[in-house]
PDB file of N, CA and C in Angstrom:
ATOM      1  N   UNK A   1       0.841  -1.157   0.000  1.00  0.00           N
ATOM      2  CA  UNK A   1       0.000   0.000   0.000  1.00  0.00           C
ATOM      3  C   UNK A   1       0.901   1.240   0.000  1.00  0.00           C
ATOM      4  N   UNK A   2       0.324   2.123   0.467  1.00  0.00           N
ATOM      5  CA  UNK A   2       1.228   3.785   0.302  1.00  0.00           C
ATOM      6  C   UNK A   2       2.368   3.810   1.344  1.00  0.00           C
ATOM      7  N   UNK A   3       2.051   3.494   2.499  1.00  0.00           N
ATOM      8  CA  UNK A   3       2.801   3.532   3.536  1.00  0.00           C
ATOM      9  C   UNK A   3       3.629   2.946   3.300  1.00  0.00           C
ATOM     10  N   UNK A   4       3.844   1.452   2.329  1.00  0.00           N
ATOM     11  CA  UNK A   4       4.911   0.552   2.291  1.00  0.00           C
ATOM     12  C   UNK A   4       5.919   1.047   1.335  1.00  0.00           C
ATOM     13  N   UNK A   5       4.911   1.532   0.097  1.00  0.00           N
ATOM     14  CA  UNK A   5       5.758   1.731  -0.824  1.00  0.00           C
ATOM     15  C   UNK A   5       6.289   3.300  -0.322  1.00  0.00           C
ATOM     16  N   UNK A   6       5.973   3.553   0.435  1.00  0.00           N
ATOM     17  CA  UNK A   6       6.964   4.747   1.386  1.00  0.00           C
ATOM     18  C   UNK A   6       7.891   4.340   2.116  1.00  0.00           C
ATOM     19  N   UNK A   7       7.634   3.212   2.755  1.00  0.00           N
ATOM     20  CA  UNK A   7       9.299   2.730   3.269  1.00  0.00           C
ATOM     21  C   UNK A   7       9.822   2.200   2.651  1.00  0.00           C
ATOM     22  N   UNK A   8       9.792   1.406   1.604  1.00  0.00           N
ATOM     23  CA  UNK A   8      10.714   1.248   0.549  1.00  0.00           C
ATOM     24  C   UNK A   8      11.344   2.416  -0.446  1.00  0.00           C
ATOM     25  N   UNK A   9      10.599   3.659  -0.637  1.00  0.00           N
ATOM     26  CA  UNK A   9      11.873   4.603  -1.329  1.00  0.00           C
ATOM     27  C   UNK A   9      12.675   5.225   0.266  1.00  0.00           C
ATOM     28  N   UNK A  10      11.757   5.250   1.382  1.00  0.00           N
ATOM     29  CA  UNK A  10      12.483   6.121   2.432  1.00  0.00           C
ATOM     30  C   UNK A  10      14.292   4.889   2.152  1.00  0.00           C
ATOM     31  N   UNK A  11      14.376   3.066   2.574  1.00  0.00           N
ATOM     32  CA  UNK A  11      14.961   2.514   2.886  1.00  0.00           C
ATOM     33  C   UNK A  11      16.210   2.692   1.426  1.00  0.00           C
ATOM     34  N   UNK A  12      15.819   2.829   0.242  1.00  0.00           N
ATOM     35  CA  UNK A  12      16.266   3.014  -0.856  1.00  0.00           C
ATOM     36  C   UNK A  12      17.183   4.001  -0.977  1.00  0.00           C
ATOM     37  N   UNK A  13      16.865   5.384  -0.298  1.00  0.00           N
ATOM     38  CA  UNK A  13      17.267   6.396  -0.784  1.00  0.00           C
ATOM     39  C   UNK A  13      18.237   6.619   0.434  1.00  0.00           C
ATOM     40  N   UNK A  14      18.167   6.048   1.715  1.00  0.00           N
ATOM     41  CA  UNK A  14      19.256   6.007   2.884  1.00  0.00           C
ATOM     42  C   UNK A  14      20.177   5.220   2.548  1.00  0.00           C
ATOM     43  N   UNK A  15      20.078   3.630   1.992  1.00  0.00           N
ATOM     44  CA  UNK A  15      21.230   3.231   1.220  1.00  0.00           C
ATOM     45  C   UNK A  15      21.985   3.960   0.775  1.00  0.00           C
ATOM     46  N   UNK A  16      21.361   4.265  -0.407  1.00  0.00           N
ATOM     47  CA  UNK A  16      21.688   5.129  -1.625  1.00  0.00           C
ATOM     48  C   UNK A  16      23.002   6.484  -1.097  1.00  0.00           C
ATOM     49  N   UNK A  17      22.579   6.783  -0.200  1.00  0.00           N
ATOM     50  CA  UNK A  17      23.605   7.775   0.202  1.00  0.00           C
ATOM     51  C   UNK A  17      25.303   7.174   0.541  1.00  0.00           C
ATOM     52  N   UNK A  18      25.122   6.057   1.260  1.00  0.00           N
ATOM     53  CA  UNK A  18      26.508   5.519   0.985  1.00  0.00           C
ATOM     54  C   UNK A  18      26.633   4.378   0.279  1.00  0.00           C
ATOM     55  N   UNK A  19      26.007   4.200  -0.190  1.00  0.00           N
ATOM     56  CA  UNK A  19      26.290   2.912  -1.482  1.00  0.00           C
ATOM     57  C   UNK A  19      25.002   2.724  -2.209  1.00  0.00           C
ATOM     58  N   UNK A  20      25.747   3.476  -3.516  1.00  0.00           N
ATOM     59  CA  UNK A  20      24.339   3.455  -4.539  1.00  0.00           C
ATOM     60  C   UNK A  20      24.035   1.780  -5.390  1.00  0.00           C
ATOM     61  N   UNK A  21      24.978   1.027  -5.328  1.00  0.00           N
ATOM     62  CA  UNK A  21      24.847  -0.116  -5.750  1.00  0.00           C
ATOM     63  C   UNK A  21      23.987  -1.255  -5.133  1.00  0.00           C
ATOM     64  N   UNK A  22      24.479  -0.954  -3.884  1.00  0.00           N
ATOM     65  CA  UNK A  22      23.666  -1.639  -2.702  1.00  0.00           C
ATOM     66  C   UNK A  22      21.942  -1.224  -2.682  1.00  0.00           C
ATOM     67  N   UNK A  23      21.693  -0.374  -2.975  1.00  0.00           N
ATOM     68  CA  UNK A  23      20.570   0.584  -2.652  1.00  0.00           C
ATOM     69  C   UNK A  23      19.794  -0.078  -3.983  1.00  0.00           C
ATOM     70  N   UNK A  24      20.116   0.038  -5.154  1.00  0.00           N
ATOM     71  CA  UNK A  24      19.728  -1.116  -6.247  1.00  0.00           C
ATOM     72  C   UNK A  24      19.551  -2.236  -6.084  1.00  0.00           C
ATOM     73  N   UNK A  25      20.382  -2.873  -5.375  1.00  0.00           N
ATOM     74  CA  UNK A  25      20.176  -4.572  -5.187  1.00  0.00           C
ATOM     75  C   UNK A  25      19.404  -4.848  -3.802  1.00  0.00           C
ATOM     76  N   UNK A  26      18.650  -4.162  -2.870  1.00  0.00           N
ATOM     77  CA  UNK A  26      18.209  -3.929  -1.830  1.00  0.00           C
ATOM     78  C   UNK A  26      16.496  -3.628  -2.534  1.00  0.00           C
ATOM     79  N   UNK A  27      16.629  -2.460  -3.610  1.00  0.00           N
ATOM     80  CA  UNK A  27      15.513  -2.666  -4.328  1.00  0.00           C
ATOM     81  C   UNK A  27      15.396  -3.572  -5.190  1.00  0.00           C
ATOM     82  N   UNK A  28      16.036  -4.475  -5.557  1.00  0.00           N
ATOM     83  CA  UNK A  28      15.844  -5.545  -6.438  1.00  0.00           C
ATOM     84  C   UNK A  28      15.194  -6.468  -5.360  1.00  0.00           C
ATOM     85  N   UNK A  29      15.713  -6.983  -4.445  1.00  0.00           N
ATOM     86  CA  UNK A  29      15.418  -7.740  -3.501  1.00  0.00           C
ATOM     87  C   UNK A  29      13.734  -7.451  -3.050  1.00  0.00           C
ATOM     88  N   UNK A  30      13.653  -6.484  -2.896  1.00  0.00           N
ATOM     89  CA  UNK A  30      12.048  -5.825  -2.574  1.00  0.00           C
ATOM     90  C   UNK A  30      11.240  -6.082  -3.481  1.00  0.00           C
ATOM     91  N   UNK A  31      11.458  -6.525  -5.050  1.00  0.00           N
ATOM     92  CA  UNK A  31      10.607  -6.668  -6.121  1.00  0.00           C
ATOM     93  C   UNK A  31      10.483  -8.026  -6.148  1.00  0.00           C
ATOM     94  N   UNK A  32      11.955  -8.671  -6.131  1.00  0.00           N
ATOM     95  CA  UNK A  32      12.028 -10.140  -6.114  1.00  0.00           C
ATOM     96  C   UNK A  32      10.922 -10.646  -4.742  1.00  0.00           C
ATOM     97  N   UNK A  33      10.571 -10.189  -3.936  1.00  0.00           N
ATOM     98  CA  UNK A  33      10.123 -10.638  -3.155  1.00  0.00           C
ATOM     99  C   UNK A  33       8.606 -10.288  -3.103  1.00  0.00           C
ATOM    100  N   UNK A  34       8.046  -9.303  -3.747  1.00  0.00           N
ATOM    101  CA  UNK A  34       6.883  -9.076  -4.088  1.00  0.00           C
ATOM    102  C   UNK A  34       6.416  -9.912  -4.850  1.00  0.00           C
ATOM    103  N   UNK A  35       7.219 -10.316  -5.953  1.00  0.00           N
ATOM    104  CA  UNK A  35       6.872 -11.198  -7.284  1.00  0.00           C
ATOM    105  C   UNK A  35       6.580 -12.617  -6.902  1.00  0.00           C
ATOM    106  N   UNK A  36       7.493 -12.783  -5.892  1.00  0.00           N
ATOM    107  CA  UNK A  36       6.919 -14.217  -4.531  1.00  0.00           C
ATOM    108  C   UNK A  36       5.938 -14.075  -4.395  1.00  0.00           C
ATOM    109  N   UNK A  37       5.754 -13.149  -3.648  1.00  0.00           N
ATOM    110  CA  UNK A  37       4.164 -13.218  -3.011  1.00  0.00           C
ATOM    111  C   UNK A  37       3.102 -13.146  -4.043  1.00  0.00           C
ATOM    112  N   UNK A  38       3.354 -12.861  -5.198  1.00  0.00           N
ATOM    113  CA  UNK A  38       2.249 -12.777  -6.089  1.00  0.00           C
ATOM    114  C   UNK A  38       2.070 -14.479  -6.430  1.00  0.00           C
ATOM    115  N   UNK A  39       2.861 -15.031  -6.675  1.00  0.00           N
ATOM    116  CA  UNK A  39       2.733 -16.471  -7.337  1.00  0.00           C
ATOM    117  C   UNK A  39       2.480 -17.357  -5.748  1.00  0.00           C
ATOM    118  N   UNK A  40       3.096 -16.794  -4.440  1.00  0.00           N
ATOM    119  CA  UNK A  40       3.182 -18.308  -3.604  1.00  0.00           C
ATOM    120  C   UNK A  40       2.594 -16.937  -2.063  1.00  0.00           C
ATOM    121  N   UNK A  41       1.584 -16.524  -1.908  1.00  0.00           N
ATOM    122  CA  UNK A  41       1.132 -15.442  -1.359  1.00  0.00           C
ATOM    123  C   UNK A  41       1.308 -15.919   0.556  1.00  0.00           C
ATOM    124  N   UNK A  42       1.116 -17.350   0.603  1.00  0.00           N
ATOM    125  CA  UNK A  42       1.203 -17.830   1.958  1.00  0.00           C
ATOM    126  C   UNK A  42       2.273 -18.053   1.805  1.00  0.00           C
ATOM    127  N   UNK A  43       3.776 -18.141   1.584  1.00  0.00           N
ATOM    128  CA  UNK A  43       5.371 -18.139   1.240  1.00  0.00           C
ATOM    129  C   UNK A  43       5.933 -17.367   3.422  1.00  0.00           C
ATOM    130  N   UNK A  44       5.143 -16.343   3.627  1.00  0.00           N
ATOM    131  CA  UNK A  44       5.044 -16.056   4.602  1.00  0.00           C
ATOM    132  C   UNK A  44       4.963 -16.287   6.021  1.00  0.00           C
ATOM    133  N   UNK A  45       5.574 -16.125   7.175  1.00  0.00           N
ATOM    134  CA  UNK A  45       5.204 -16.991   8.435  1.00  0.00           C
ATOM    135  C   UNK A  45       4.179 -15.936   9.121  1.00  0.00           C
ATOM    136  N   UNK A  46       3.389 -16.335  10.200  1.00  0.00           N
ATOM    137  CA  UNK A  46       2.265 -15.915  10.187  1.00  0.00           C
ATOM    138  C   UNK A  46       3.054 -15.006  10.771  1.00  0.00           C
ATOM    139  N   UNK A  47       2.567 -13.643  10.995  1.00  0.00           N
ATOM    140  CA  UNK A  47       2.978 -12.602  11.511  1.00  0.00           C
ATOM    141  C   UNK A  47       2.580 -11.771  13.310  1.00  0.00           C
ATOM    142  N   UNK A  48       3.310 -10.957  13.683  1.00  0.00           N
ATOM    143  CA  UNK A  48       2.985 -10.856  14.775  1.00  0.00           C
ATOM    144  C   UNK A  48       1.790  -9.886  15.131  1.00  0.00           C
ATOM    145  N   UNK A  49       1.391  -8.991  13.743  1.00  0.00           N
ATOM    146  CA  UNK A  49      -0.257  -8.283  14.108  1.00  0.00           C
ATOM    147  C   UNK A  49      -0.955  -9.485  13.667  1.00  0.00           C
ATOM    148  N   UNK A  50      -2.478  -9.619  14.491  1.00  0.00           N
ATOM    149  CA  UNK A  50      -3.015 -10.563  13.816  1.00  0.00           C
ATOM    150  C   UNK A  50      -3.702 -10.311  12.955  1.00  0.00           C
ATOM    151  N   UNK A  51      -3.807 -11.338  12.071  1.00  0.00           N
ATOM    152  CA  UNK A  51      -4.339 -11.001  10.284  1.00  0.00           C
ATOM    153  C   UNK A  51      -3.105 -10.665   9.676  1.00  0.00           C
ATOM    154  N   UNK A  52      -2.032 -10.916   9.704  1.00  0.00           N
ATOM    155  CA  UNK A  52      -0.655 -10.314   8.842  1.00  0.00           C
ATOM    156  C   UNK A  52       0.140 -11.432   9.258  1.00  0.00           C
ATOM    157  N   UNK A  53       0.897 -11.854   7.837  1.00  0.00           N
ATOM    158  CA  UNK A  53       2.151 -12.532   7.639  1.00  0.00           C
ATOM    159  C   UNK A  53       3.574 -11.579   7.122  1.00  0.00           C
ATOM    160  N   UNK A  54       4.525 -12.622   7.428  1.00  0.00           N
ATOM    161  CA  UNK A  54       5.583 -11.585   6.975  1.00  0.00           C
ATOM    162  C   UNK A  54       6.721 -12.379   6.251  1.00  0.00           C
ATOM    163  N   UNK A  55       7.194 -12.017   4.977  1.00  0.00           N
ATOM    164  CA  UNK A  55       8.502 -12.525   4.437  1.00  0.00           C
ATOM    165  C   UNK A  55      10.028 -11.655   4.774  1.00  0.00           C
ATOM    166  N   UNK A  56      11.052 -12.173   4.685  1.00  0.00           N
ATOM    167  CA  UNK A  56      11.823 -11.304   4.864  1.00  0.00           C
ATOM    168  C   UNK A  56      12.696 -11.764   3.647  1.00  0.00           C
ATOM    169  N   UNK A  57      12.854 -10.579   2.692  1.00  0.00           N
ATOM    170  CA  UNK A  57      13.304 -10.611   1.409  1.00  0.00           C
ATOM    171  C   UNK A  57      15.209 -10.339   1.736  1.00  0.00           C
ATOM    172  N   UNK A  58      15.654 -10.087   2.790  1.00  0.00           N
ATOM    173  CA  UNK A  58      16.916  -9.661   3.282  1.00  0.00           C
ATOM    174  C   UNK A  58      16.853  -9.906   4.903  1.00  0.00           C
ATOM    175  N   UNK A  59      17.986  -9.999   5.233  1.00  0.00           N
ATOM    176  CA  UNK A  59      17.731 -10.325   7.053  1.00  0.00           C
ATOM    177  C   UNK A  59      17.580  -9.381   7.737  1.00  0.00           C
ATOM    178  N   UNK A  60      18.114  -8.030   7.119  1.00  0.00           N
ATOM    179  CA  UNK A  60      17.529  -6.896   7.772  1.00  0.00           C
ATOM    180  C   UNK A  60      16.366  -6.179   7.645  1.00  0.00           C
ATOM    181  N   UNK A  61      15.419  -6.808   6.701  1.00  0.00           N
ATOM    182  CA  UNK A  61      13.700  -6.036   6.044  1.00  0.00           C
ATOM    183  C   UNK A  61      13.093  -7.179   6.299  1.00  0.00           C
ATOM    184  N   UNK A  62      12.088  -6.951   6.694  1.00  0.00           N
ATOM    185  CA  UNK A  62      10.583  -7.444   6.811  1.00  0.00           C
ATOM    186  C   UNK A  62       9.532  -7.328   5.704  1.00  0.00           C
ATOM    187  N   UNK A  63       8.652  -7.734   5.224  1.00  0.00           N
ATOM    188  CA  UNK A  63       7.431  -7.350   4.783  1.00  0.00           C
ATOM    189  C   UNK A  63       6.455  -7.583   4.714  1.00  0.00           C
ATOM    190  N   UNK A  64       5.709  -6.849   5.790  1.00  0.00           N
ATOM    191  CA  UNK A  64       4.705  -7.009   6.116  1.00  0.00           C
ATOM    192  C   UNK A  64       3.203  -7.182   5.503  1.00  0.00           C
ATOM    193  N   UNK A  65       2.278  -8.275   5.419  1.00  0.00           N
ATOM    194  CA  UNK A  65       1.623  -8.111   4.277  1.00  0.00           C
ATOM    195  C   UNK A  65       0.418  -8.895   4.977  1.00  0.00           C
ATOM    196  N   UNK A  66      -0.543  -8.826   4.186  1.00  0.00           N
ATOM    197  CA  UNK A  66      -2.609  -9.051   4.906  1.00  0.00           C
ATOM    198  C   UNK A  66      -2.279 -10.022   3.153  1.00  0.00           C
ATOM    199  N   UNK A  67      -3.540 -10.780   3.709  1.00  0.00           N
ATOM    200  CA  UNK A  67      -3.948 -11.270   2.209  1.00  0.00           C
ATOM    201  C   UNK A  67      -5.588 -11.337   2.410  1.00  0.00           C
ATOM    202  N   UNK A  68      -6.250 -11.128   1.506  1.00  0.00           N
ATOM    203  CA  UNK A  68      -7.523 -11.250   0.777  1.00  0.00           C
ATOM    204  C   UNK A  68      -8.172 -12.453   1.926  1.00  0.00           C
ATOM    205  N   UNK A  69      -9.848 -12.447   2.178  1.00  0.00           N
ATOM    206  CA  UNK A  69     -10.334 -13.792   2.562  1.00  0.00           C
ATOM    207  C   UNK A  69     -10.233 -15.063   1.895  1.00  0.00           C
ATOM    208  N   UNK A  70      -9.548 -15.046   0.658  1.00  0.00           N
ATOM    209  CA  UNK A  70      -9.583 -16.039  -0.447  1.00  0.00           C
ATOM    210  C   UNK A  70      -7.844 -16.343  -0.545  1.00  0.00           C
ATOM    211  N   UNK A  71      -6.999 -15.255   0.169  1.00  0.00           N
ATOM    212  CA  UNK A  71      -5.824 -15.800   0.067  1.00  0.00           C
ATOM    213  C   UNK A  71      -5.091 -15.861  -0.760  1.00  0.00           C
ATOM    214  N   UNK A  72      -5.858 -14.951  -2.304  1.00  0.00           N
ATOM    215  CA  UNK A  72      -4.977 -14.616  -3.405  1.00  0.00           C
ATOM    216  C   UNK A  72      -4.496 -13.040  -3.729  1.00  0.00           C
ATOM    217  N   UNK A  73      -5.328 -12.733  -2.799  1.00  0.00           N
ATOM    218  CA  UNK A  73      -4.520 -11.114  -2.622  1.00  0.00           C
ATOM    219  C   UNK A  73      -3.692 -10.586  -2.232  1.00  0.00           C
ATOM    220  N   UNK A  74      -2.525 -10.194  -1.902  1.00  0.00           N
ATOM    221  CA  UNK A  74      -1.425  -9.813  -1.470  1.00  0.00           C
ATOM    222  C   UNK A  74      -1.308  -7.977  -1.053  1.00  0.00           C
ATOM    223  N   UNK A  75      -1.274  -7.483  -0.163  1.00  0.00           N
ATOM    224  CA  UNK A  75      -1.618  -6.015   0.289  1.00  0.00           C
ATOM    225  C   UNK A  75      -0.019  -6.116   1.283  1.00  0.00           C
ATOM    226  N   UNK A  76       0.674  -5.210   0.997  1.00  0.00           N
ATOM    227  CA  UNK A  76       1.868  -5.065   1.354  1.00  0.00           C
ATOM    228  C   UNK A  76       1.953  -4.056   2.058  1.00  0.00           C
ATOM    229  N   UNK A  77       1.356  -3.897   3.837  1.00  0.00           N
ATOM    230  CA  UNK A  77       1.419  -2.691   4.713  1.00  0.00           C
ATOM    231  C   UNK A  77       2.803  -2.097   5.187  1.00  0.00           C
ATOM    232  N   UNK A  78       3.500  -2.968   5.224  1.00  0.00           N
ATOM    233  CA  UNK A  78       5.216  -1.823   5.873  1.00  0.00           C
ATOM    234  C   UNK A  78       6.314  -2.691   5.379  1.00  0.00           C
ATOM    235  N   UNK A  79       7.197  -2.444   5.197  1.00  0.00           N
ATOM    236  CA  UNK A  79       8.743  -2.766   4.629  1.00  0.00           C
ATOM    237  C   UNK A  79       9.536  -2.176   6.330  1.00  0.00           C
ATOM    238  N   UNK A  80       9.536  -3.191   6.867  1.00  0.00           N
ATOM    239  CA  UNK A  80      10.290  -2.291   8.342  1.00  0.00           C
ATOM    240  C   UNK A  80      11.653  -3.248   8.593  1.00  0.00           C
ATOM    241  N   UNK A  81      12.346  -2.219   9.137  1.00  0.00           N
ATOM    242  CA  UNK A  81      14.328  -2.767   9.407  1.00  0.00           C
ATOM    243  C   UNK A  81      13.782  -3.985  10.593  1.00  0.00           C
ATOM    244  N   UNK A  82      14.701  -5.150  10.932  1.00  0.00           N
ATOM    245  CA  UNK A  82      14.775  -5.976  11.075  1.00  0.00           C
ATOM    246  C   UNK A  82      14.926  -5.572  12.607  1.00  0.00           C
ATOM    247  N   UNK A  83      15.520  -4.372  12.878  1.00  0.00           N
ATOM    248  CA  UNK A  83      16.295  -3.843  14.310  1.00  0.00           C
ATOM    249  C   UNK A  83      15.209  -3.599  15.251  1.00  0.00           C
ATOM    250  N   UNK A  84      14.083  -2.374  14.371  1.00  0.00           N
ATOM    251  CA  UNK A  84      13.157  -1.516  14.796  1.00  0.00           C
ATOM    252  C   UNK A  84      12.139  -2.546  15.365  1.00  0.00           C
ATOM    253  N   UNK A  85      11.890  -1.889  16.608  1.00  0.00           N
ATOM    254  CA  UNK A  85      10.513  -2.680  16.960  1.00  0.00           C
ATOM    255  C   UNK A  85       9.099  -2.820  16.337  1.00  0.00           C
ATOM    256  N   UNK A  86       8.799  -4.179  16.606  1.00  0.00           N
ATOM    257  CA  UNK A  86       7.859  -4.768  15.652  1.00  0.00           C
ATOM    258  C   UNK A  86       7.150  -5.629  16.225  1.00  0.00           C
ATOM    259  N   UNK A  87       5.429  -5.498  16.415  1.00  0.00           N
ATOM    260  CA  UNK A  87       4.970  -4.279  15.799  1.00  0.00           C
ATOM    261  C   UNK A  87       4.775  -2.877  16.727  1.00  0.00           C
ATOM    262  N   UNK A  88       4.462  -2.079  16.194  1.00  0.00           N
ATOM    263  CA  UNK A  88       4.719  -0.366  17.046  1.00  0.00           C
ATOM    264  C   UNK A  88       4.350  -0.522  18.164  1.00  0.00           C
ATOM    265  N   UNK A  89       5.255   0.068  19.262  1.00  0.00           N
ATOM    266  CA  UNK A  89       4.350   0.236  20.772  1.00  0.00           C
ATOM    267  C   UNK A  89       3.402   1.680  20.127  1.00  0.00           C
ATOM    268  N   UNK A  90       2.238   0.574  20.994  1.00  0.00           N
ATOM    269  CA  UNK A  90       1.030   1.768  21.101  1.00  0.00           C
ATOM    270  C   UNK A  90       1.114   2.616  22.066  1.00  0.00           C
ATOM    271  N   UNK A  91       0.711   4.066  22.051  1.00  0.00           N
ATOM    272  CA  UNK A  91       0.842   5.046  22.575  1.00  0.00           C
ATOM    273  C   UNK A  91       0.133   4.748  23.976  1.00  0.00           C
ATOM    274  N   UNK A  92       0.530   5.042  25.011  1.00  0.00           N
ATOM    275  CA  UNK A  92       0.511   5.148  26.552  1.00  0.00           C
ATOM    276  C   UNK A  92      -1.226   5.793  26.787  1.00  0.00           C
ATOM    277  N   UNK A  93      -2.329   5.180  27.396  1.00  0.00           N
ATOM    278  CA  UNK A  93      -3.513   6.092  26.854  1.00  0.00           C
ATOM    279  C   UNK A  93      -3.538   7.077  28.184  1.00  0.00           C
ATOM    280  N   UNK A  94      -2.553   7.558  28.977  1.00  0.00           N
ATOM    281  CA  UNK A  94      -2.883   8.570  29.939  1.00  0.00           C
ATOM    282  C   UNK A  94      -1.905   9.655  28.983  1.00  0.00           C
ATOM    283  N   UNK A  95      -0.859   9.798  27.572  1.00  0.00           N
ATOM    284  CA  UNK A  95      -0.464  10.295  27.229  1.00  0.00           C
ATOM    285  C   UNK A  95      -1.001  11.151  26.155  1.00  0.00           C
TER     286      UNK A  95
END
């Protein structure tokens, strides 16, 4: 979705600053791994929001993804670093 394909140019373009080659094959990896999910969509281990699985196309990216009630849809919500916590702490509700 938007958000994802927002962390994939955000993750692209931080490469990119010290190694533009890397930053190419990092986005190659992100396509190669979309193109998975299009042909093998459960390829995924179940994930830690529920209703979401996740592949990891590199050991440091995630991708986070919902599929359809039928299981042939593929919806790709976040591309997140491997480091960053996952999934978001929710905000404190006295804050």
């Amino acid at each position: 979705m938007q958000a994802a394909q927002q962390d994939r140019a955000d993750i692209v373009e931080y490469i990119a600053i010290e190694n533009p080659r890397a930053a190419l094959k990092m986005d190659d990896l992100f396509s190669e791994a979309a193109a998975r999910l299009a042909d093998f969509p459960k390829i995924g281990k179940i994930g830690l929001i529920p209703g979401t699985r996740e592949l990891l196309p590199h050991e440091s990216y995630r991708l986070v993804y919902e599929l359809d009630e039928v299981g042939e849809t593929v919806w790709i919500m976040a591309v997140v670093h491997t480091a960053r916590q996952w999934p978001p702490a929710l905000p404190h509700p006295d804050r």
